[in-house]
C-alpha atoms as a PDB file:
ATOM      1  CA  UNK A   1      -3.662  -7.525  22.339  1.00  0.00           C
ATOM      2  CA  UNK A   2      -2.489 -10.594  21.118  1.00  0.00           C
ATOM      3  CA  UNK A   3      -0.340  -9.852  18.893  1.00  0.00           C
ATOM      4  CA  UNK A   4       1.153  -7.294  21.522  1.00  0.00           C
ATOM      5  CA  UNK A   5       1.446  -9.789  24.178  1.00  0.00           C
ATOM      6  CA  UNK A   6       2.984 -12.079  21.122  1.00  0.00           C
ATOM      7  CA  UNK A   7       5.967  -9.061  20.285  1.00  0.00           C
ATOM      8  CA  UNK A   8       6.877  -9.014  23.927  1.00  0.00           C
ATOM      9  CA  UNK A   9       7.273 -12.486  24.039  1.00  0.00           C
ATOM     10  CA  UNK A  10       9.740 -13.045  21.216  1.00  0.00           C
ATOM     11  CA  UNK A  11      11.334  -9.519  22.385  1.00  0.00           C
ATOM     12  CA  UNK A  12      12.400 -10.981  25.475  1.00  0.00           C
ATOM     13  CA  UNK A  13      12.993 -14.628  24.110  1.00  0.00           C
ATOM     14  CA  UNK A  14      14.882 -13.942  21.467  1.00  0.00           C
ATOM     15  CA  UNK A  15      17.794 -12.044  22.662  1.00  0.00           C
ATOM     16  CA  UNK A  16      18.727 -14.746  25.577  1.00  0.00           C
ATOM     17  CA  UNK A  17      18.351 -17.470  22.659  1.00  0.00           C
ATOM     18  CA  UNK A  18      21.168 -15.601  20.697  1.00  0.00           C
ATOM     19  CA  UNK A  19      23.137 -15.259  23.878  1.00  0.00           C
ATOM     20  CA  UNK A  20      22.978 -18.967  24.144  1.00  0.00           C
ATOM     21  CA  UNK A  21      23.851 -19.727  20.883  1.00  0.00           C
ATOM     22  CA  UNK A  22      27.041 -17.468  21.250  1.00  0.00           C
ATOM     23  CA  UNK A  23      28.166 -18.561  24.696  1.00  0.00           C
ATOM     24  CA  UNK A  24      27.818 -21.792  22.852  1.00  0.00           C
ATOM     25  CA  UNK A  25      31.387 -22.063  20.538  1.00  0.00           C
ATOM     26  CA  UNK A  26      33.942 -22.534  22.357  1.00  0.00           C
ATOM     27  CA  UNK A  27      37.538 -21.691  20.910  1.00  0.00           C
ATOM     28  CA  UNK A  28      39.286 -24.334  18.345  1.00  0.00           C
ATOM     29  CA  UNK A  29      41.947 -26.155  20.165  1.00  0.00           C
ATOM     30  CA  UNK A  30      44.094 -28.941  18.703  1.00  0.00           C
ATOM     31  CA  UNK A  31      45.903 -32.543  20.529  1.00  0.00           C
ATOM     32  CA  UNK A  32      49.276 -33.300  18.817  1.00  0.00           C
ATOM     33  CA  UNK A  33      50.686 -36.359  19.532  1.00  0.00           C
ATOM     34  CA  UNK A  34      54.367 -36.037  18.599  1.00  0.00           C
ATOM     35  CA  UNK A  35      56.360 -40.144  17.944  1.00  0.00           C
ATOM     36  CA  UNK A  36      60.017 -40.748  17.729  1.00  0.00           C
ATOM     37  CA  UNK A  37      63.502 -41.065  19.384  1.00  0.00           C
ATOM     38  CA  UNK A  38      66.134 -38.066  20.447  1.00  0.00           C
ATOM     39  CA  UNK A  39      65.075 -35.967  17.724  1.00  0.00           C
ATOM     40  CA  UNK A  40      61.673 -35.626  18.743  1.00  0.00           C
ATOM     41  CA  UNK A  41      62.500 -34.898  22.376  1.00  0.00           C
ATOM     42  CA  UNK A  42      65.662 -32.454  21.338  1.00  0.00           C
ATOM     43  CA  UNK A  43      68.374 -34.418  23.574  1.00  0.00           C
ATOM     44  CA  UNK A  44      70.722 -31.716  24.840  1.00  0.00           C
ATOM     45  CA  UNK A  45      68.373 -28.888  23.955  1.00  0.00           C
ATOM     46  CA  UNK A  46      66.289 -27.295  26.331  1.00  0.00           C
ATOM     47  CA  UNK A  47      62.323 -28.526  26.999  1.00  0.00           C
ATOM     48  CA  UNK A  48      60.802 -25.467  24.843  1.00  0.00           C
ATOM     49  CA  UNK A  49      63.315 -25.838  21.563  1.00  0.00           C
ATOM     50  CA  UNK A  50      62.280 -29.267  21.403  1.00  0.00           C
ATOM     51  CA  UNK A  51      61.108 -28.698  17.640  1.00  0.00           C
ATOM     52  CA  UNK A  52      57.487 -29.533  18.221  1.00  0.00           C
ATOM     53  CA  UNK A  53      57.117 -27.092  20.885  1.00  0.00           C
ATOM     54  CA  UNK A  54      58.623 -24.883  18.605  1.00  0.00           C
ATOM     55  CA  UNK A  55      55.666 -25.642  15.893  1.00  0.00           C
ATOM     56  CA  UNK A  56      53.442 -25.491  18.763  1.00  0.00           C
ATOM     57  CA  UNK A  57      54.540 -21.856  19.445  1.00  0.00           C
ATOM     58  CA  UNK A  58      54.800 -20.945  15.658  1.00  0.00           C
ATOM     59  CA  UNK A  59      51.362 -22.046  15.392  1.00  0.00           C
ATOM     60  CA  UNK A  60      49.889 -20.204  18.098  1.00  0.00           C
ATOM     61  CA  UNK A  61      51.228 -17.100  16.550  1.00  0.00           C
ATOM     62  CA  UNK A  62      49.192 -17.696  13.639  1.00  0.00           C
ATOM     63  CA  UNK A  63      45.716 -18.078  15.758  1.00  0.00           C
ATOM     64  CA  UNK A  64      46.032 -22.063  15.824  1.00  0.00           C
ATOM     65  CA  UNK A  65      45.751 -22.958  19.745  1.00  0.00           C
ATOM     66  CA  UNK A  66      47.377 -26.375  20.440  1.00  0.00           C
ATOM     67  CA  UNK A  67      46.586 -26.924  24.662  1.00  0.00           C
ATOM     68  CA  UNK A  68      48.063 -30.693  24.475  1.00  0.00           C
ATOM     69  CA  UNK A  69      51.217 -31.728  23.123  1.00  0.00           C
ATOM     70  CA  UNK A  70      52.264 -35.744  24.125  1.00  0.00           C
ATOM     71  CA  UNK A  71      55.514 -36.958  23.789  1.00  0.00           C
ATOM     72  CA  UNK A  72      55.632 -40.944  23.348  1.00  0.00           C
ATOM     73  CA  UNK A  73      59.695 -40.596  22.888  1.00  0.00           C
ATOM     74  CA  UNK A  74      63.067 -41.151  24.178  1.00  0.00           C
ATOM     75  CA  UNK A  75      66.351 -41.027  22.887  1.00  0.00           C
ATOM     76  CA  UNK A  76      68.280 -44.417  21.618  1.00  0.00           C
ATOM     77  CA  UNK A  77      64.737 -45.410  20.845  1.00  0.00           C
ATOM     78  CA  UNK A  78      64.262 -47.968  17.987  1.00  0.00           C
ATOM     79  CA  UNK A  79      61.161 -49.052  16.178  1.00  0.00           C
ATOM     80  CA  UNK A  80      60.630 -51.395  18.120  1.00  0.00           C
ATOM     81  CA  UNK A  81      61.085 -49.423  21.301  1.00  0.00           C
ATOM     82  CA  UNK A  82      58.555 -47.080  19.803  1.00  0.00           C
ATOM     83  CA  UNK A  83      56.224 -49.654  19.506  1.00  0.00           C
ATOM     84  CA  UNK A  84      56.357 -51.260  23.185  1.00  0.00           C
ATOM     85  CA  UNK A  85      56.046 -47.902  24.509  1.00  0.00           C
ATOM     86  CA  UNK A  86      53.160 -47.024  22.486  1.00  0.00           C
ATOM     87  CA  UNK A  87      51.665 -50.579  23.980  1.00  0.00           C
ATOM     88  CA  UNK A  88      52.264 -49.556  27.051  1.00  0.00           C
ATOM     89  CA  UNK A  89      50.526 -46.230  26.760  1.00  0.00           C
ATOM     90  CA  UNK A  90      47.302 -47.368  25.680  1.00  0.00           C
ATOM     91  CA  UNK A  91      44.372 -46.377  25.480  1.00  0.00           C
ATOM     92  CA  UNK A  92      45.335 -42.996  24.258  1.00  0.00           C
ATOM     93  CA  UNK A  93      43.247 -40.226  23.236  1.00  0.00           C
ATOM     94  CA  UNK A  94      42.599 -39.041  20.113  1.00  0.00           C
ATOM     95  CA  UNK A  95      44.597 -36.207  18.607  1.00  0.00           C
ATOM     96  CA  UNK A  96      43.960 -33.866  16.094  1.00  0.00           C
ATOM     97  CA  UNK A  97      47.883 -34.403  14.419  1.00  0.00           C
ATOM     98  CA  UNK A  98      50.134 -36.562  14.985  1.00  0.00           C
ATOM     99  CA  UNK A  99      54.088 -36.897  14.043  1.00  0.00           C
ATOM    100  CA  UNK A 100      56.138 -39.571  13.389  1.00  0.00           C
ATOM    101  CA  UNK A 101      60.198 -39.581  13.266  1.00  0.00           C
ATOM    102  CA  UNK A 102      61.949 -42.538  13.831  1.00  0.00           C
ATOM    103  CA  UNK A 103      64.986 -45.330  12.681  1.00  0.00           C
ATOM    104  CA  UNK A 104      68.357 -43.639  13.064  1.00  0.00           C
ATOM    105  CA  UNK A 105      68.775 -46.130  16.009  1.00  0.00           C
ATOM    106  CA  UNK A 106      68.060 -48.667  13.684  1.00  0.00           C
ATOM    107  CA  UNK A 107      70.625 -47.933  11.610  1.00  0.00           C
ATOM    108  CA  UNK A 108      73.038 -47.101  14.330  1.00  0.00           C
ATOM    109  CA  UNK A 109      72.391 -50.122  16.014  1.00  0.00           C
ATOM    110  CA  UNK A 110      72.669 -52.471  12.733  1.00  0.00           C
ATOM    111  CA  UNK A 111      69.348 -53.716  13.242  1.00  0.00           C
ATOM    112  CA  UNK A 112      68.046 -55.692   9.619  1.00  0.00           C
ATOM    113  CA  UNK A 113      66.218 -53.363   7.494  1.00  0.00           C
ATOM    114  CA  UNK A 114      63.315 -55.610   7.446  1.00  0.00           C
ATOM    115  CA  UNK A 115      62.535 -54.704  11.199  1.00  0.00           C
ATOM    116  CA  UNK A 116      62.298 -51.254  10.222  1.00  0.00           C
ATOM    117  CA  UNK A 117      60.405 -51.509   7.179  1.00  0.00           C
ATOM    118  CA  UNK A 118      57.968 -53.991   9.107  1.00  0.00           C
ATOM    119  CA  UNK A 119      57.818 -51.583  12.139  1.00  0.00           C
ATOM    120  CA  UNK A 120      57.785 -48.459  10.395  1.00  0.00           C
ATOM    121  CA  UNK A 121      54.616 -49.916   8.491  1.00  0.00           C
ATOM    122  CA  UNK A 122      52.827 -50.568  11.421  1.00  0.00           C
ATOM    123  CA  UNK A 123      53.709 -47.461  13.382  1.00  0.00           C
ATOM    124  CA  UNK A 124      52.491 -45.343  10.396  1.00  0.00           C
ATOM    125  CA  UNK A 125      49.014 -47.268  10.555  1.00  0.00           C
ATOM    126  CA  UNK A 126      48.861 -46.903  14.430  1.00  0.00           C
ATOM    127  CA  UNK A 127      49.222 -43.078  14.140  1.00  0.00           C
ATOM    128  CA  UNK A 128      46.347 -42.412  11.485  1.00  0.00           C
ATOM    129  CA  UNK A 129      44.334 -44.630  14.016  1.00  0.00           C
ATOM    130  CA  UNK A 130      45.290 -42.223  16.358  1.00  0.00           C
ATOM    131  CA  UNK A 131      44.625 -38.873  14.416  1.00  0.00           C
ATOM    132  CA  UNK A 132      41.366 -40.575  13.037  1.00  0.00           C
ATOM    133  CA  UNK A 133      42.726 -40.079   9.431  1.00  0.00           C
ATOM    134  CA  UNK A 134      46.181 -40.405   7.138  1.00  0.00           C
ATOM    135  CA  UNK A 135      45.016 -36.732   6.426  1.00  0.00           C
ATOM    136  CA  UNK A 136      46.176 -35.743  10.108  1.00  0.00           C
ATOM    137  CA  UNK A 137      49.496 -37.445   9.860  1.00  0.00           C
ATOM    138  CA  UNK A 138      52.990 -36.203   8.774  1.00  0.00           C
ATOM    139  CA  UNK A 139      56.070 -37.818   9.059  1.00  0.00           C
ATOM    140  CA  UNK A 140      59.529 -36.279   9.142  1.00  0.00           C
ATOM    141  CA  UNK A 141      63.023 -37.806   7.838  1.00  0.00           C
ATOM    142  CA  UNK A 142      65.383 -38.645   9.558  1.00  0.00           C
ATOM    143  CA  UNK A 143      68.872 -36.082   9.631  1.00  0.00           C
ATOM    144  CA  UNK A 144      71.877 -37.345   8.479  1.00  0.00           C
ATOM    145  CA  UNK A 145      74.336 -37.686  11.652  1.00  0.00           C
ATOM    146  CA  UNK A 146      77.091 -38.500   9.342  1.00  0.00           C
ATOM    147  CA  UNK A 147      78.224 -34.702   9.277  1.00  0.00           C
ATOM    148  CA  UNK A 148      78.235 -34.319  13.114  1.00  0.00           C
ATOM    149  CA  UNK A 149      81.615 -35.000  14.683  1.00  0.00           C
ATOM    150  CA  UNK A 150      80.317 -38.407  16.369  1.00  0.00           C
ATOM    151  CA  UNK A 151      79.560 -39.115  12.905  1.00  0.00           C
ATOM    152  CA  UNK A 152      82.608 -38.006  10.758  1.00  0.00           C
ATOM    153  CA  UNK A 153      84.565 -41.223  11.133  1.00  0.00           C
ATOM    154  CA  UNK A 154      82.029 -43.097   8.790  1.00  0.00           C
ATOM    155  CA  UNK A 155      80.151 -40.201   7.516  1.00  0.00           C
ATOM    156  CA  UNK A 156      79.646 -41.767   3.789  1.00  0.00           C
ATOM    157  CA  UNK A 157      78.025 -44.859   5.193  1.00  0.00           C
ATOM    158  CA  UNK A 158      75.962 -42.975   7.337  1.00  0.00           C
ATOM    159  CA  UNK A 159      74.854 -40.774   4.817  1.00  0.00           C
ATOM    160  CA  UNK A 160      73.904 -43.575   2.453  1.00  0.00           C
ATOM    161  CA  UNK A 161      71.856 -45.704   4.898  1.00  0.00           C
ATOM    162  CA  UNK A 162      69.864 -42.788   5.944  1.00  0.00           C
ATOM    163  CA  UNK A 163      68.852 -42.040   2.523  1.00  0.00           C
ATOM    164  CA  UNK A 164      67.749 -45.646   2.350  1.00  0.00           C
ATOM    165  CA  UNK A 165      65.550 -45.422   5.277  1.00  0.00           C
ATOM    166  CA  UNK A 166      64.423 -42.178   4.276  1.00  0.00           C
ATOM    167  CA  UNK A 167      63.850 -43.202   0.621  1.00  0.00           C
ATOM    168  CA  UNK A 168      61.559 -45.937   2.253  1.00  0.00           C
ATOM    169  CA  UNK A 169      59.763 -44.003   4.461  1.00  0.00           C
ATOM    170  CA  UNK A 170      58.887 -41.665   1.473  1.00  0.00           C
ATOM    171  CA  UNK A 171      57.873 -44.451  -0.548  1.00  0.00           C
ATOM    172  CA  UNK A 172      55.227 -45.659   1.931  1.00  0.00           C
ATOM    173  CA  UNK A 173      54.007 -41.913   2.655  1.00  0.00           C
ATOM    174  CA  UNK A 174      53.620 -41.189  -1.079  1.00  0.00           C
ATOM    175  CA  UNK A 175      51.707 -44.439  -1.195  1.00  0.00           C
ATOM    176  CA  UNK A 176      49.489 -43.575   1.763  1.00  0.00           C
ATOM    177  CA  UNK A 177      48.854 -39.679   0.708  1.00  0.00           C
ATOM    178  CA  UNK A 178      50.810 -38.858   4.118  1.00  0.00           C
ATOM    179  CA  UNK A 179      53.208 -35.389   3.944  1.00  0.00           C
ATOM    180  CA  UNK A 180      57.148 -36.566   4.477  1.00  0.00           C
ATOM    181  CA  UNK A 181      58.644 -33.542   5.306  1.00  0.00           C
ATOM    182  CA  UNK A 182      62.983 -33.337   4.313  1.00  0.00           C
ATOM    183  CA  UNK A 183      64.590 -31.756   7.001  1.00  0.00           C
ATOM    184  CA  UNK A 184      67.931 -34.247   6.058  1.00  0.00           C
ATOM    185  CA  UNK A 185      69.015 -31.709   3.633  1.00  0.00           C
ATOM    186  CA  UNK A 186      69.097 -28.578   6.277  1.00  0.00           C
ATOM    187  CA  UNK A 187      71.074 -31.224   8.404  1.00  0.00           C
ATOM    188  CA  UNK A 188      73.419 -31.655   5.680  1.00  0.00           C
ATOM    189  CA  UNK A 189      73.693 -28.018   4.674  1.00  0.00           C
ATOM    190  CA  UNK A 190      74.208 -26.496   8.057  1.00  0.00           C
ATOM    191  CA  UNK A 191      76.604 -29.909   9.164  1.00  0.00           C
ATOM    192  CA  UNK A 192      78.430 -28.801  12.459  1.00  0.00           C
ATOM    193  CA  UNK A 193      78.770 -25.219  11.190  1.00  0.00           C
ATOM    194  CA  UNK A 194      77.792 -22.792  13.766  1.00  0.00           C
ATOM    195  CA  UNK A 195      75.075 -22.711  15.904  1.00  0.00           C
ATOM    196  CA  UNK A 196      74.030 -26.216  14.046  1.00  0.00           C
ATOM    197  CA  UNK A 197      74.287 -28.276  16.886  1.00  0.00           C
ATOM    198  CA  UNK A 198      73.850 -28.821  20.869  1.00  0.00           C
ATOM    199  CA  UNK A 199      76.460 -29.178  22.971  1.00  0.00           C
ATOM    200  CA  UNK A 200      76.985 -32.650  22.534  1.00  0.00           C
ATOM    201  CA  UNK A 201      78.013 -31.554  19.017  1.00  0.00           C
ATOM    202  CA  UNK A 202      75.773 -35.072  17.758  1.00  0.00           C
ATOM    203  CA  UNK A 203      72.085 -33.302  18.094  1.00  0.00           C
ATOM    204  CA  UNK A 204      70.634 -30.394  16.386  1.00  0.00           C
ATOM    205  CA  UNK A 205      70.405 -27.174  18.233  1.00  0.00           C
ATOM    206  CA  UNK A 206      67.362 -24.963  18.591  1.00  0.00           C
ATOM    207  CA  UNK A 207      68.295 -22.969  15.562  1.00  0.00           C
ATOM    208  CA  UNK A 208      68.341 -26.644  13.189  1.00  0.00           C
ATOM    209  CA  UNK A 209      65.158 -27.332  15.210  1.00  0.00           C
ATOM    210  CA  UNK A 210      63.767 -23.782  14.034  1.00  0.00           C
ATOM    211  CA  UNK A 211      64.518 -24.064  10.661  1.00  0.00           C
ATOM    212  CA  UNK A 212      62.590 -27.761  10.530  1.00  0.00           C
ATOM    213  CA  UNK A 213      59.845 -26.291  12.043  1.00  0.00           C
ATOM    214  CA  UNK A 214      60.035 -23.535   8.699  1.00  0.00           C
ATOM    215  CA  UNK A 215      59.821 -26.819   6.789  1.00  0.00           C
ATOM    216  CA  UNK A 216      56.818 -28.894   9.105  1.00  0.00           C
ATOM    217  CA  UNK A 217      54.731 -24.906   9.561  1.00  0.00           C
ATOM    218  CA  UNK A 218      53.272 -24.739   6.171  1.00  0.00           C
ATOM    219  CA  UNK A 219      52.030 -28.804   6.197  1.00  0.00           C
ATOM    220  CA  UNK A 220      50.631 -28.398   9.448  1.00  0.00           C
ATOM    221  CA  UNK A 221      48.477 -25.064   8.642  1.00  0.00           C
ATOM    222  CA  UNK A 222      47.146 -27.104   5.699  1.00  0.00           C
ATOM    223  CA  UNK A 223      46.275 -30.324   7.861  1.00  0.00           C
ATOM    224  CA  UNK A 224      44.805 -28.258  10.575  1.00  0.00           C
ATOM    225  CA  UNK A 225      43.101 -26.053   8.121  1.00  0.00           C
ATOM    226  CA  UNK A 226      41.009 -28.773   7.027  1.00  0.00           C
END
């Protein structure tokens, strides 16, 4: 009798137990915090071609659910813009990836390279703190304006400086195991061919944005992955 009143027991107990256990994991979502200046934001694109709502909706078709993506950026931002705005937006959550792209105001603006070396330092540091890890962090170079039609009239120059600033930026990702994703070279190879640029005929278009996000997709499956 025991052992009969014992079966019915666990026969009722242990079905609501699994039930509980199932109702219990919840779907993976992800935070992305995306950093930077008018490339981040895609100035003269619309809202959704913005390239990391693009990555957002490339990842979603591959079963990665991202329900918050923050934009700390604004175009003619500099590092040090960056940086104020990020102190004013504190606290801020904490994010599951975060992006950085940043200095081509620097450089247009003449600002010393020591600012941005100094600032890009401490921006990088503030965004691991953010994704609770350098292995949540990727940072993106900056495209070379220099073949746009604003640019044209000092394209060499431009071109050189940016590989400085992106040669740096490399340097301090390699050193800090962070992915620095080259889009600068689709820039240069699509220049302001067709459909390379928005109407402003400075900023990329959402095709230039799509084909960075082909570059970003792969790094981001492998940080998310983790």
């Amino acid at each position: 009798m025991r052992l009969l009143l014992l079966g019915l027991i666990l026969g009722i107990a242990m079905p609501s137990c699994e039930q509980s256990v199932e109702g219990s994991l919840p779907m993976t979502s992800y935070r992305y915090l995306a950093l930077g200046d008018s490339y981040t934001i895609g100035q003269g694109v619309e809202y959704e071609a913005r390239w990391p709502g693009q990555l957002v909706d490339s990842l979603a078709a591959r079963g990665f659910t991202v329900d918050s993506l923050k934009y700390i950026a604004q175009t003619g931002w500099t590092t040090t813009d960056l940086q104020n705005a990020i102190d004013n937006s504190l606290p801020l959550e904490d994010f599951d990836m975060v992006s950085l792209l940043i200095g081509v105001n620097n450089q247009f603006q003449s600002i010393p390279f020591e600012v941005y070396e100094q600032e890009f330092d401490s921006l990088l540091s503030q965004a691991i703190a953010f994704a609770g890890g350098s292995d949540q962090v990727f940072v993106v170079s900056i495209p070379d304006y220099g073949v746009t039609p604003f640019g044209s009239g000092n394209a060499q120059q431009i071109g050189e400086q940016i590989d400085m600033y992106n040669a740096y930026a490399l340097q301090v990702c390699t050193d800090r195991g962070i992915p620095f994703i080259d889009i600068t070279t689709i820039s240069r190879q699509l220049g302001d061919g067709p459909d390379a640029l928005a109407p402003d005929n400075l900023h990329p278009s959402r095709f230039q944005y799509s084909l960075w996000v082909e570059e970003v997709l792969p790094v981001v499956e492998v940080i998310l992955g983790k």
